[in-house]
PDB file of N, CA and C in Angstrom:
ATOM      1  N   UNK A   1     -19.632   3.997 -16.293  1.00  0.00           N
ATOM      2  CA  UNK A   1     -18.368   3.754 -15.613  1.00  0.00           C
ATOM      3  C   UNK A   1     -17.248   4.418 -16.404  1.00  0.00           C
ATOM      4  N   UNK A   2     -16.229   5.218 -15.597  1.00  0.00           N
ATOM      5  CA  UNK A   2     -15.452   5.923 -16.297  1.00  0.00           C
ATOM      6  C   UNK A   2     -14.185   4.409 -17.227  1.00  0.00           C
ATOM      7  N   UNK A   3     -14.024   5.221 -18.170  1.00  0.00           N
ATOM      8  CA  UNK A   3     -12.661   3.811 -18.527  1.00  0.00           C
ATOM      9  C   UNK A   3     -11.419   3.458 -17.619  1.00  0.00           C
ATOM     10  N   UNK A   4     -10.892   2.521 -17.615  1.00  0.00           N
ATOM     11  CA  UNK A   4      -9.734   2.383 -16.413  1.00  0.00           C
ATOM     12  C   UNK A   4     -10.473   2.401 -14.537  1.00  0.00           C
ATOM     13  N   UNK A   5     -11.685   2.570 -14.585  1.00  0.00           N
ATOM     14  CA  UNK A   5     -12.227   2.573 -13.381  1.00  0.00           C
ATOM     15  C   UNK A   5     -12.540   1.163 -12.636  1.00  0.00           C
ATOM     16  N   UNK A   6     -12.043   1.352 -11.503  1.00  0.00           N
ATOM     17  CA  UNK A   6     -12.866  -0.102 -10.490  1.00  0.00           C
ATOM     18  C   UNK A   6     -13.185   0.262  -9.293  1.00  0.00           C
ATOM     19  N   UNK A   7     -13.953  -0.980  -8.974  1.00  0.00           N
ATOM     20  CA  UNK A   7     -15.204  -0.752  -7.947  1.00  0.00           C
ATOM     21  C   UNK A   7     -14.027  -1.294  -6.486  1.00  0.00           C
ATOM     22  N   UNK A   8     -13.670  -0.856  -5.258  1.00  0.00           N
ATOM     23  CA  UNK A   8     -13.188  -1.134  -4.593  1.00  0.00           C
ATOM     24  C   UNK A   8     -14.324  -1.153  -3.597  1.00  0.00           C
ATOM     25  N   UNK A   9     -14.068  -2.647  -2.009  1.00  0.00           N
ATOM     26  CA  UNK A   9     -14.798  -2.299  -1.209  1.00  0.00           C
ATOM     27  C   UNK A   9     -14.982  -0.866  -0.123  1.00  0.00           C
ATOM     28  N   UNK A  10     -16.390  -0.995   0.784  1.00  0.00           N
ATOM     29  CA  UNK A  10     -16.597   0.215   1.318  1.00  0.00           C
ATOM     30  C   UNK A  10     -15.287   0.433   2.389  1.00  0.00           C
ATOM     31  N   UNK A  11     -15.483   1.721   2.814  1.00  0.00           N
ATOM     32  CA  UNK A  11     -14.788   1.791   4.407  1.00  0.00           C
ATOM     33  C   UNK A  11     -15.743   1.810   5.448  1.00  0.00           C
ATOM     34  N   UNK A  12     -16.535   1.697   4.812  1.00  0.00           N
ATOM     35  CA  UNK A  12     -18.383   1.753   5.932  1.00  0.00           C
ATOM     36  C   UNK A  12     -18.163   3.411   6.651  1.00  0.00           C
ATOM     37  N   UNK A  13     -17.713   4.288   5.902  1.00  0.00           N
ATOM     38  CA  UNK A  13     -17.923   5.536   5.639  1.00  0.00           C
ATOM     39  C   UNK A  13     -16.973   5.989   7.144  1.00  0.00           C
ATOM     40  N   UNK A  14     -16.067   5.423   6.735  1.00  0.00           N
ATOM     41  CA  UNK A  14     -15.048   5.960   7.245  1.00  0.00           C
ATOM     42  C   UNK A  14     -14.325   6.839   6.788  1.00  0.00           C
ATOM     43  N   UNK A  15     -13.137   7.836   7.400  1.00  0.00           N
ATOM     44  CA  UNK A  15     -12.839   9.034   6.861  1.00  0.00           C
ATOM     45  C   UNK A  15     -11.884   8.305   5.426  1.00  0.00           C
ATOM     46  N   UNK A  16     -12.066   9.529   4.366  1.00  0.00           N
ATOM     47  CA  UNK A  16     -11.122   9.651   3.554  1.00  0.00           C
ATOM     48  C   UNK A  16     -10.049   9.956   3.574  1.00  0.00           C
ATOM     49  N   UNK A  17      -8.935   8.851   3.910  1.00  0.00           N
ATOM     50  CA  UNK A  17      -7.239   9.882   3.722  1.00  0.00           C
ATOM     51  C   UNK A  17      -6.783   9.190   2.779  1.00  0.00           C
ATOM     52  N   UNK A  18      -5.555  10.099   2.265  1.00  0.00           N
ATOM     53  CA  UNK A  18      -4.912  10.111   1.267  1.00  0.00           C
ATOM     54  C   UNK A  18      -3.353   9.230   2.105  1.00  0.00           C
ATOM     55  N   UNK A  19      -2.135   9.855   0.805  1.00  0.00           N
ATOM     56  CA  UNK A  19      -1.047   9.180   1.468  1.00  0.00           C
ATOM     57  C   UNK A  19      -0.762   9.985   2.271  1.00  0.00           C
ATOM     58  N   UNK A  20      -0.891  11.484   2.222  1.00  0.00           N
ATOM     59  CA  UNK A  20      -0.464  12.375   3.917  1.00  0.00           C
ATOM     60  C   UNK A  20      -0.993  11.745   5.126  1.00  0.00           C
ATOM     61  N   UNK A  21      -1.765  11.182   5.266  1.00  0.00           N
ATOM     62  CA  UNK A  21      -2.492  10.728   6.175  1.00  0.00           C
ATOM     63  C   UNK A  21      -1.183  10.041   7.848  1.00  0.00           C
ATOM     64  N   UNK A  22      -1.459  10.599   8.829  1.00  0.00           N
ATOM     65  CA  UNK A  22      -0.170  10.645   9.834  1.00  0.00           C
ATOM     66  C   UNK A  22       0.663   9.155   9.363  1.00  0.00           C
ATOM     67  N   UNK A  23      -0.541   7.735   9.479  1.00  0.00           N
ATOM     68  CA  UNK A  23       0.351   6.366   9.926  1.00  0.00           C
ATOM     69  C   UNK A  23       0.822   6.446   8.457  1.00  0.00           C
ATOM     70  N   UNK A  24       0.892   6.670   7.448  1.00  0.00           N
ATOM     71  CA  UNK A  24       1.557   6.551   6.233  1.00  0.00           C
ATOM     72  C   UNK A  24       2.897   7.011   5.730  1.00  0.00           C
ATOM     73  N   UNK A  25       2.465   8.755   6.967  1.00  0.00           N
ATOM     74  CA  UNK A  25       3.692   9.256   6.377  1.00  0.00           C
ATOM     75  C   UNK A  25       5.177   9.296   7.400  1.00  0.00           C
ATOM     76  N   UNK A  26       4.537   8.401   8.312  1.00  0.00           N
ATOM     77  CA  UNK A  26       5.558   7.620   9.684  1.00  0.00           C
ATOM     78  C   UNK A  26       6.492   6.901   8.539  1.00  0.00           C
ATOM     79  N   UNK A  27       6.301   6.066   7.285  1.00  0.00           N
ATOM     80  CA  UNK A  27       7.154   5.331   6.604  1.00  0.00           C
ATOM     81  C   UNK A  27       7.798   5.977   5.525  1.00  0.00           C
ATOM     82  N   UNK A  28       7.230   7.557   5.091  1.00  0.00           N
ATOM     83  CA  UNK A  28       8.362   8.072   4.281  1.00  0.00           C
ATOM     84  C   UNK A  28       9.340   8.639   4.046  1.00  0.00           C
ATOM     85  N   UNK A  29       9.730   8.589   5.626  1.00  0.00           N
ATOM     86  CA  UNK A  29      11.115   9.293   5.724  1.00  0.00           C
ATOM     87  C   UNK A  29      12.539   7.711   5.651  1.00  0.00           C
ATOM     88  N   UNK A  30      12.069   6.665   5.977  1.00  0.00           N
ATOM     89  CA  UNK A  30      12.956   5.225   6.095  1.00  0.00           C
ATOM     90  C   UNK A  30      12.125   4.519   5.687  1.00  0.00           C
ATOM     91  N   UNK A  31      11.323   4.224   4.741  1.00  0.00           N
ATOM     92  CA  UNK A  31      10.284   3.371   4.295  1.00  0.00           C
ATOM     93  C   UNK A  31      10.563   1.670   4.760  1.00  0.00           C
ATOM     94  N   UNK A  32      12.059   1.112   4.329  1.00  0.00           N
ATOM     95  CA  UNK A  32      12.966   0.029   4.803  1.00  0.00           C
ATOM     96  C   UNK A  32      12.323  -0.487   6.065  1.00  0.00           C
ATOM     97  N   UNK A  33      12.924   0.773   6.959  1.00  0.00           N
ATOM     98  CA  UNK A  33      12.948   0.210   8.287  1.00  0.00           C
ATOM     99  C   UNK A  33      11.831   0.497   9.057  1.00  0.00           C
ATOM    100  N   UNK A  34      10.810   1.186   8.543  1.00  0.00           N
ATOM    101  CA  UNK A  34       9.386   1.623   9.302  1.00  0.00           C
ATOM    102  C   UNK A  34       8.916   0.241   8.814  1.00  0.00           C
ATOM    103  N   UNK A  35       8.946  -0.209   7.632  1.00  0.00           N
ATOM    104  CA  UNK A  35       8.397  -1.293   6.893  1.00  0.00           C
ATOM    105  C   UNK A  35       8.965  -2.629   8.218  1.00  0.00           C
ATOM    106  N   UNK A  36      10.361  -2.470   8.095  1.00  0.00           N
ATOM    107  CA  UNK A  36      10.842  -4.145   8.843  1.00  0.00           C
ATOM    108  C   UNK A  36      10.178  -3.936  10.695  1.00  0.00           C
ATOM    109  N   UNK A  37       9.742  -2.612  11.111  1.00  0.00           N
ATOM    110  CA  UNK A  37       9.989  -2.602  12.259  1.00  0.00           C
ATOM    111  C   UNK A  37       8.240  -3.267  12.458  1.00  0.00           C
ATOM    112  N   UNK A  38       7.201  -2.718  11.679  1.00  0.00           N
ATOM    113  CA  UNK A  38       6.218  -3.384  11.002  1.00  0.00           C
ATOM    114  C   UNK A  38       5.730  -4.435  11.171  1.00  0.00           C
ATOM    115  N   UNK A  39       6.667  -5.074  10.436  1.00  0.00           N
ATOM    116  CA  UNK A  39       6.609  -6.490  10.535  1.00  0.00           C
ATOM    117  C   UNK A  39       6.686  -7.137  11.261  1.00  0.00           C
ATOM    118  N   UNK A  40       7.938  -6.864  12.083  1.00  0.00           N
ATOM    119  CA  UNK A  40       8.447  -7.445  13.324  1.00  0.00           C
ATOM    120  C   UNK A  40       7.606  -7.162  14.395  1.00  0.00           C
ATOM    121  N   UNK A  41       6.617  -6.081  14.512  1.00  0.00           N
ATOM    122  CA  UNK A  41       5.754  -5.913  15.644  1.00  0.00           C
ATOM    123  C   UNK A  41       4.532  -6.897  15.513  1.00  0.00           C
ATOM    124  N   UNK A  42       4.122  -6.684  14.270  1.00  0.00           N
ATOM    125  CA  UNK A  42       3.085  -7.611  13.609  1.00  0.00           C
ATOM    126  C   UNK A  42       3.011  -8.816  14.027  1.00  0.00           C
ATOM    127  N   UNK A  43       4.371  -9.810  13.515  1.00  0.00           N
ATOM    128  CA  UNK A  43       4.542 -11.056  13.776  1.00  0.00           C
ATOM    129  C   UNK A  43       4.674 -11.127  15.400  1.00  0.00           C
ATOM    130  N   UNK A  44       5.547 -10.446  16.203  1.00  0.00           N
ATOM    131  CA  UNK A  44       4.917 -11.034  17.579  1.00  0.00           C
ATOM    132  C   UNK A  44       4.109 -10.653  18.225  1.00  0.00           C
ATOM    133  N   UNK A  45       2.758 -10.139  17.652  1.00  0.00           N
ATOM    134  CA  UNK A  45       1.540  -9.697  18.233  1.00  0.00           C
ATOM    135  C   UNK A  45       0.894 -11.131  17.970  1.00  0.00           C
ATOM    136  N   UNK A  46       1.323 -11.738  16.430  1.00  0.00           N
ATOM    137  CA  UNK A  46       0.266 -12.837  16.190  1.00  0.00           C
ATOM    138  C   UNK A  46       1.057 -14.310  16.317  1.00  0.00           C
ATOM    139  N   UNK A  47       1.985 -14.057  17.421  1.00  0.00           N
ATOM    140  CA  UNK A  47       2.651 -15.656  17.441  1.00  0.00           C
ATOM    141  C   UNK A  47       1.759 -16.709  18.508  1.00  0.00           C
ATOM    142  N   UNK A  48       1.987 -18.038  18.320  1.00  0.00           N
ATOM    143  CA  UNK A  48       1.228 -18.876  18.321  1.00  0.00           C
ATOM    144  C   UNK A  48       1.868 -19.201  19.733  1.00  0.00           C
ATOM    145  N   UNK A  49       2.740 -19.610  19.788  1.00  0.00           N
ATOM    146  CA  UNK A  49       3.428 -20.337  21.344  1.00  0.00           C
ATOM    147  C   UNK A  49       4.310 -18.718  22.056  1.00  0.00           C
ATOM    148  N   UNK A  50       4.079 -18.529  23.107  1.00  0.00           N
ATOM    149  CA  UNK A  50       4.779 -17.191  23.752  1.00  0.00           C
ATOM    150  C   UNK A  50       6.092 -17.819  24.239  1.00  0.00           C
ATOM    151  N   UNK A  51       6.416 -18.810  24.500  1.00  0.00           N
ATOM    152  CA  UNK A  51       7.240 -19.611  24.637  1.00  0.00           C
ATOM    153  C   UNK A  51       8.636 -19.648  23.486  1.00  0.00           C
ATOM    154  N   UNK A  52       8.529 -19.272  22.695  1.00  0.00           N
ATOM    155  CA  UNK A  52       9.005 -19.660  22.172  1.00  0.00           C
ATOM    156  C   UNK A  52       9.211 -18.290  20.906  1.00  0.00           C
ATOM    157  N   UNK A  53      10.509 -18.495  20.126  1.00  0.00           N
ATOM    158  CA  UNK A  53      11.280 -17.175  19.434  1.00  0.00           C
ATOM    159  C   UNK A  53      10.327 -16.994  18.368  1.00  0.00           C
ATOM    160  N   UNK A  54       9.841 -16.051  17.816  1.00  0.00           N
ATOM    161  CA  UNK A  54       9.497 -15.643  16.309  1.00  0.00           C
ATOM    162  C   UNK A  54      10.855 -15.396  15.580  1.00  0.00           C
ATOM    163  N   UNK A  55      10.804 -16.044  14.147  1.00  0.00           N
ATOM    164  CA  UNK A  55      11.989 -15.775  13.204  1.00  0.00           C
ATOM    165  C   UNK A  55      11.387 -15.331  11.993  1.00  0.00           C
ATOM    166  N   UNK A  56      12.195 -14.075  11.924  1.00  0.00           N
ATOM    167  CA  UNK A  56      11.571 -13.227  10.880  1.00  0.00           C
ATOM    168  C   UNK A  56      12.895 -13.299   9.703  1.00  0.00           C
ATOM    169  N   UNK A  57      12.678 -13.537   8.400  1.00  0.00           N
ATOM    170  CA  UNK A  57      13.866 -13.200   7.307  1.00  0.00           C
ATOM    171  C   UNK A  57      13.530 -12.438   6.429  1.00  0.00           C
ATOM    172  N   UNK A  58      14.250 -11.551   6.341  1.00  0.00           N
ATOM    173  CA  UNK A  58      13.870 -10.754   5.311  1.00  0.00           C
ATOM    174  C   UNK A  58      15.364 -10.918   3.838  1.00  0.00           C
ATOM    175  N   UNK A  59      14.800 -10.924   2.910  1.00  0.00           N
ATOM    176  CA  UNK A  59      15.389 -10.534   1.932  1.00  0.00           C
ATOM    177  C   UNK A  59      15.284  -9.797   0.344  1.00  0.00           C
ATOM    178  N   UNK A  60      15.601  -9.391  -0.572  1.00  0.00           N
ATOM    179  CA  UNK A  60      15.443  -8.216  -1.227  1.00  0.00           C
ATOM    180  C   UNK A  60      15.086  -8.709  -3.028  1.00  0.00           C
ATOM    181  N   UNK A  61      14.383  -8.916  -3.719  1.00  0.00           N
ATOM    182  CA  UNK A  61      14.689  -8.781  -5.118  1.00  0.00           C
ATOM    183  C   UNK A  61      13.430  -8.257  -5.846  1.00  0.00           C
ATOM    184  N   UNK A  62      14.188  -8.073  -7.008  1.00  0.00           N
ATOM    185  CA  UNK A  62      13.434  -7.088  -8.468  1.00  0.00           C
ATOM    186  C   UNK A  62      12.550  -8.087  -8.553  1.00  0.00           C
ATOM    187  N   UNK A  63      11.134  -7.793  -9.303  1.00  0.00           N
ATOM    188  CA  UNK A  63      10.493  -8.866  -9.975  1.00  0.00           C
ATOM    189  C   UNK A  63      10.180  -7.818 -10.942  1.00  0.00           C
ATOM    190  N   UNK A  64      10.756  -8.641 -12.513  1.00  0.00           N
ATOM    191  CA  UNK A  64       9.664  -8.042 -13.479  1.00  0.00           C
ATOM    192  C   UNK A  64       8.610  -7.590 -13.298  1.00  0.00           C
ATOM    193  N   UNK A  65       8.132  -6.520 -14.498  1.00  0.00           N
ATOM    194  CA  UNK A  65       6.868  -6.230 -14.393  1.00  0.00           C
ATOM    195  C   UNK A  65       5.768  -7.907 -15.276  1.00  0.00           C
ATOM    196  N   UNK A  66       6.719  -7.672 -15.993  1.00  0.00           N
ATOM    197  CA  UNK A  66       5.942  -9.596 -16.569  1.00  0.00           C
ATOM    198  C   UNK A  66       5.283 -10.890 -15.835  1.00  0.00           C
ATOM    199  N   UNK A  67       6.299 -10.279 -14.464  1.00  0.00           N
ATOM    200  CA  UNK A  67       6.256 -11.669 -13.525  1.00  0.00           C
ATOM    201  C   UNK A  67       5.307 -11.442 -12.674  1.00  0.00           C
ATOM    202  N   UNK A  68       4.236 -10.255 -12.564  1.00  0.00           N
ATOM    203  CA  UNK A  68       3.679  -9.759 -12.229  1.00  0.00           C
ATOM    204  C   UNK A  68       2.198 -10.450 -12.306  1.00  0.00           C
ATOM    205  N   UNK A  69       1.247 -11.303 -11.671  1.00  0.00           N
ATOM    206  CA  UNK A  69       0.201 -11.982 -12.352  1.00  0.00           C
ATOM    207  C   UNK A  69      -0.880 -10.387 -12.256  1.00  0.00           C
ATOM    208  N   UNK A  70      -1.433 -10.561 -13.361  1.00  0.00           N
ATOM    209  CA  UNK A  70      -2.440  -9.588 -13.757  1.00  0.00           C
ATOM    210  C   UNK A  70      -2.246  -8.394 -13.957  1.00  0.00           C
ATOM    211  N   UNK A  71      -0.739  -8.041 -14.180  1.00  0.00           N
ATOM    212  CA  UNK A  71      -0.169  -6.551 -14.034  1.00  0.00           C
ATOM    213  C   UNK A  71      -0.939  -5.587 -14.777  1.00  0.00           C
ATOM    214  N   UNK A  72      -1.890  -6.049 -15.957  1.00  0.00           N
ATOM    215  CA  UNK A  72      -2.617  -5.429 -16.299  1.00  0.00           C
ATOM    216  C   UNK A  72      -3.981  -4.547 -15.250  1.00  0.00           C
ATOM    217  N   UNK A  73      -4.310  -5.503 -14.721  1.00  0.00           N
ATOM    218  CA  UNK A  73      -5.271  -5.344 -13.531  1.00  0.00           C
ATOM    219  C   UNK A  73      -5.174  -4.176 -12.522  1.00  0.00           C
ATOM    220  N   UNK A  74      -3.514  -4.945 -12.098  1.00  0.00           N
ATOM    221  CA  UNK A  74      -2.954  -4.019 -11.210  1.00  0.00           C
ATOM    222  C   UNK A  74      -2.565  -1.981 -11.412  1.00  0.00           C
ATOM    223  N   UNK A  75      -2.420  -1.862 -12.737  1.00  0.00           N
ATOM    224  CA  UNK A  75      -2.382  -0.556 -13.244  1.00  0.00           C
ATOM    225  C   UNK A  75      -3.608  -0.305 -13.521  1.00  0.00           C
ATOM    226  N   UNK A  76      -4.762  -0.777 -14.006  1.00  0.00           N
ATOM    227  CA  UNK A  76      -5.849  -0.309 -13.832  1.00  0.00           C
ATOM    228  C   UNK A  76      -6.740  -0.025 -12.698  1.00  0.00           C
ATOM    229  N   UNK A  77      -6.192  -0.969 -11.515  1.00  0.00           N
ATOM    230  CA  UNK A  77      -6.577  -0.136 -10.101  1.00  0.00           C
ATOM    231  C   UNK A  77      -5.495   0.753  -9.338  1.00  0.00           C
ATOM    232  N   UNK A  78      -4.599   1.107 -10.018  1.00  0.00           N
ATOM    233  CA  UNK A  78      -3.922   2.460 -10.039  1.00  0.00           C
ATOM    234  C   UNK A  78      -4.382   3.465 -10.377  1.00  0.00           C
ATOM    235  N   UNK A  79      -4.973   3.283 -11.956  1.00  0.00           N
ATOM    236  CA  UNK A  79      -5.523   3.907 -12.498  1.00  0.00           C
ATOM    237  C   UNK A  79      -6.811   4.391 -11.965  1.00  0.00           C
ATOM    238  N   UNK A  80      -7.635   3.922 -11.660  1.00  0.00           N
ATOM    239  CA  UNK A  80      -8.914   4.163 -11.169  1.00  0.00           C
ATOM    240  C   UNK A  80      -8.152   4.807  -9.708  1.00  0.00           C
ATOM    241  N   UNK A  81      -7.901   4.894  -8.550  1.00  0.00           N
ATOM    242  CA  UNK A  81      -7.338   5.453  -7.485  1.00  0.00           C
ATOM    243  C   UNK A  81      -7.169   6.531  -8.051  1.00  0.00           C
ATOM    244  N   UNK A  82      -5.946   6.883  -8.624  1.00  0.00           N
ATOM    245  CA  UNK A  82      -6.019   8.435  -9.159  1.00  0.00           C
ATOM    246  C   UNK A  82      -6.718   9.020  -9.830  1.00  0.00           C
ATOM    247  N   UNK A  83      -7.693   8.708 -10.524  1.00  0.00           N
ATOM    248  CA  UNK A  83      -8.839   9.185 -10.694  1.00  0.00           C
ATOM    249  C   UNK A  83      -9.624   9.374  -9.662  1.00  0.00           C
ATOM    250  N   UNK A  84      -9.925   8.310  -8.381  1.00  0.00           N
ATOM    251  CA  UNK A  84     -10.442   9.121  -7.608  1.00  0.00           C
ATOM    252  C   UNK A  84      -9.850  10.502  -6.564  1.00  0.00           C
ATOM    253  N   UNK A  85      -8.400   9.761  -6.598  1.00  0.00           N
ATOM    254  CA  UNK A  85      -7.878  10.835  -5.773  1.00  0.00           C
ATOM    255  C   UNK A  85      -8.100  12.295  -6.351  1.00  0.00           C
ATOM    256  N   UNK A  86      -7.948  12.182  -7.779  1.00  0.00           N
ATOM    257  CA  UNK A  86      -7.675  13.623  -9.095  1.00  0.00           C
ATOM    258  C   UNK A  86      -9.288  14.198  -8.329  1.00  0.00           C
ATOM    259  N   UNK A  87     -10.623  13.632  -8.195  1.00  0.00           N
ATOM    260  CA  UNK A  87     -11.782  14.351  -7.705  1.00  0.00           C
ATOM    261  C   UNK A  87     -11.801  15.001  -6.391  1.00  0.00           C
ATOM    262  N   UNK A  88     -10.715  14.313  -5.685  1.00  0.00           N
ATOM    263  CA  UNK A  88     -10.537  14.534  -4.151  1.00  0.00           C
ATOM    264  C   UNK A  88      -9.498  15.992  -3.971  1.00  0.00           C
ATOM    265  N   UNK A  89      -8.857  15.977  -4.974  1.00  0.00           N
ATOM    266  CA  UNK A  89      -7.734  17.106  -4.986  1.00  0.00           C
ATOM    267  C   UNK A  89      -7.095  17.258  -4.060  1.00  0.00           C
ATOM    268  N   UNK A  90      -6.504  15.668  -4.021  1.00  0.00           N
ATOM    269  CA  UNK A  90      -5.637  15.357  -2.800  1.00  0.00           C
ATOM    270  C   UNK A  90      -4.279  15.330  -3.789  1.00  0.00           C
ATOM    271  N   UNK A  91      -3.466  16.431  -3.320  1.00  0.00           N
ATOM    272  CA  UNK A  91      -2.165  16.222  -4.242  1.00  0.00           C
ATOM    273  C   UNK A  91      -1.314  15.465  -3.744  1.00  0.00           C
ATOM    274  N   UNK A  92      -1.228  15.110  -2.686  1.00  0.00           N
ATOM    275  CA  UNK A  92      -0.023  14.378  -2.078  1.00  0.00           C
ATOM    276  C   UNK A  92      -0.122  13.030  -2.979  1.00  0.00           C
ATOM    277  N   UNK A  93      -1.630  12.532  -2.301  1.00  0.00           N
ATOM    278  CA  UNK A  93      -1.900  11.273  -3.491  1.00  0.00           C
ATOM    279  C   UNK A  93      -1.822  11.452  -4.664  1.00  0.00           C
ATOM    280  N   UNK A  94      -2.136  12.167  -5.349  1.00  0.00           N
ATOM    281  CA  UNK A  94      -2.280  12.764  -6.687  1.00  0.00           C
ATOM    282  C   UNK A  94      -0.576  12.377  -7.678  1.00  0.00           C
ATOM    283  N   UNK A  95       0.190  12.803  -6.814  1.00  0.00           N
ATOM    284  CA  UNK A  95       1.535  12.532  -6.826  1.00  0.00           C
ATOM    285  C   UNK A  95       1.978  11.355  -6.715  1.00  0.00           C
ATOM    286  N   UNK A  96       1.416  10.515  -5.763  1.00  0.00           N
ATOM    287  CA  UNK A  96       2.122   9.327  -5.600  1.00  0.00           C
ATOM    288  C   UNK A  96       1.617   8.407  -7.019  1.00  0.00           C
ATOM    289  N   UNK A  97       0.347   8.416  -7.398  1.00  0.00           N
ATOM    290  CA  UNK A  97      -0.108   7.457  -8.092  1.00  0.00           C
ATOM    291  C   UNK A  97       0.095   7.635  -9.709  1.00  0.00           C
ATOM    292  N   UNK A  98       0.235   9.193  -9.893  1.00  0.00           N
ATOM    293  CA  UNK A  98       1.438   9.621 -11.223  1.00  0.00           C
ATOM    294  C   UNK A  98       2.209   8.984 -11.044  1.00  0.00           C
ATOM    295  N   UNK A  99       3.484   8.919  -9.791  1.00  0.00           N
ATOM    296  CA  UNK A  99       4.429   8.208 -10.126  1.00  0.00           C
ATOM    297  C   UNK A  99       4.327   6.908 -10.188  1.00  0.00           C
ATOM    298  N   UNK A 100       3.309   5.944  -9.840  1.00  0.00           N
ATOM    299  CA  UNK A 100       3.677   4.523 -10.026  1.00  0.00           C
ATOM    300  C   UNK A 100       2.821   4.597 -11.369  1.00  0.00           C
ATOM    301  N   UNK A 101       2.501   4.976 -11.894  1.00  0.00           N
ATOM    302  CA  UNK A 101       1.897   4.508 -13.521  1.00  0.00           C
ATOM    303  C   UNK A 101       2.565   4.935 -14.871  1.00  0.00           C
TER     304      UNK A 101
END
């Protein structure tokens, strides 16, 4: 096993995309509002009474990296991703996962 590597589940050999991949890169031009519009479709696909309003709130804050449970974890399956992406010589990904580490 390479160091920094983890085992993620299958896609049952579904295609490989990266972050270019079309539905991904629908959110990087307004990430915000592709993200809230998202949500908001999400939640009233899965509401319980049709009758009745879905209330969605959104609001905004920093969290430490400390406050983070397992943040260790979490950069090591960063880590391992770009390593696989680095075999895939997918630069788009390649790029993204430099920048979050």
């Amino acid at each position: 096993m390479i160091e920094g590597s983890c085992f993620f589940p299958s896609n049952n050999y579904g295609a490989v995309t990266g972050i270019g991949e079309a539905s991904i890169e629908t959110f990087k031009g307004m990430p915000y509002c592709s993200l809230a519009r998202e949500i908001c479709q999400n939640s009233l696909d899965a509401r319980l009474d049709l009758d009745r309003p879905v209330i969605i709130e959104f609001s905004e804050s920093m969290i430490p990296k400390a406050c983070i449970p397992d943040y260790a974890g979490l950069q090591k399956a960063m880590r391992s991703c770009l390593n696989f992406w680095t075999e895939q010589h997918n630069k788009k990904t390649i790029d993204f996962f430099k920048m979050l580490i």
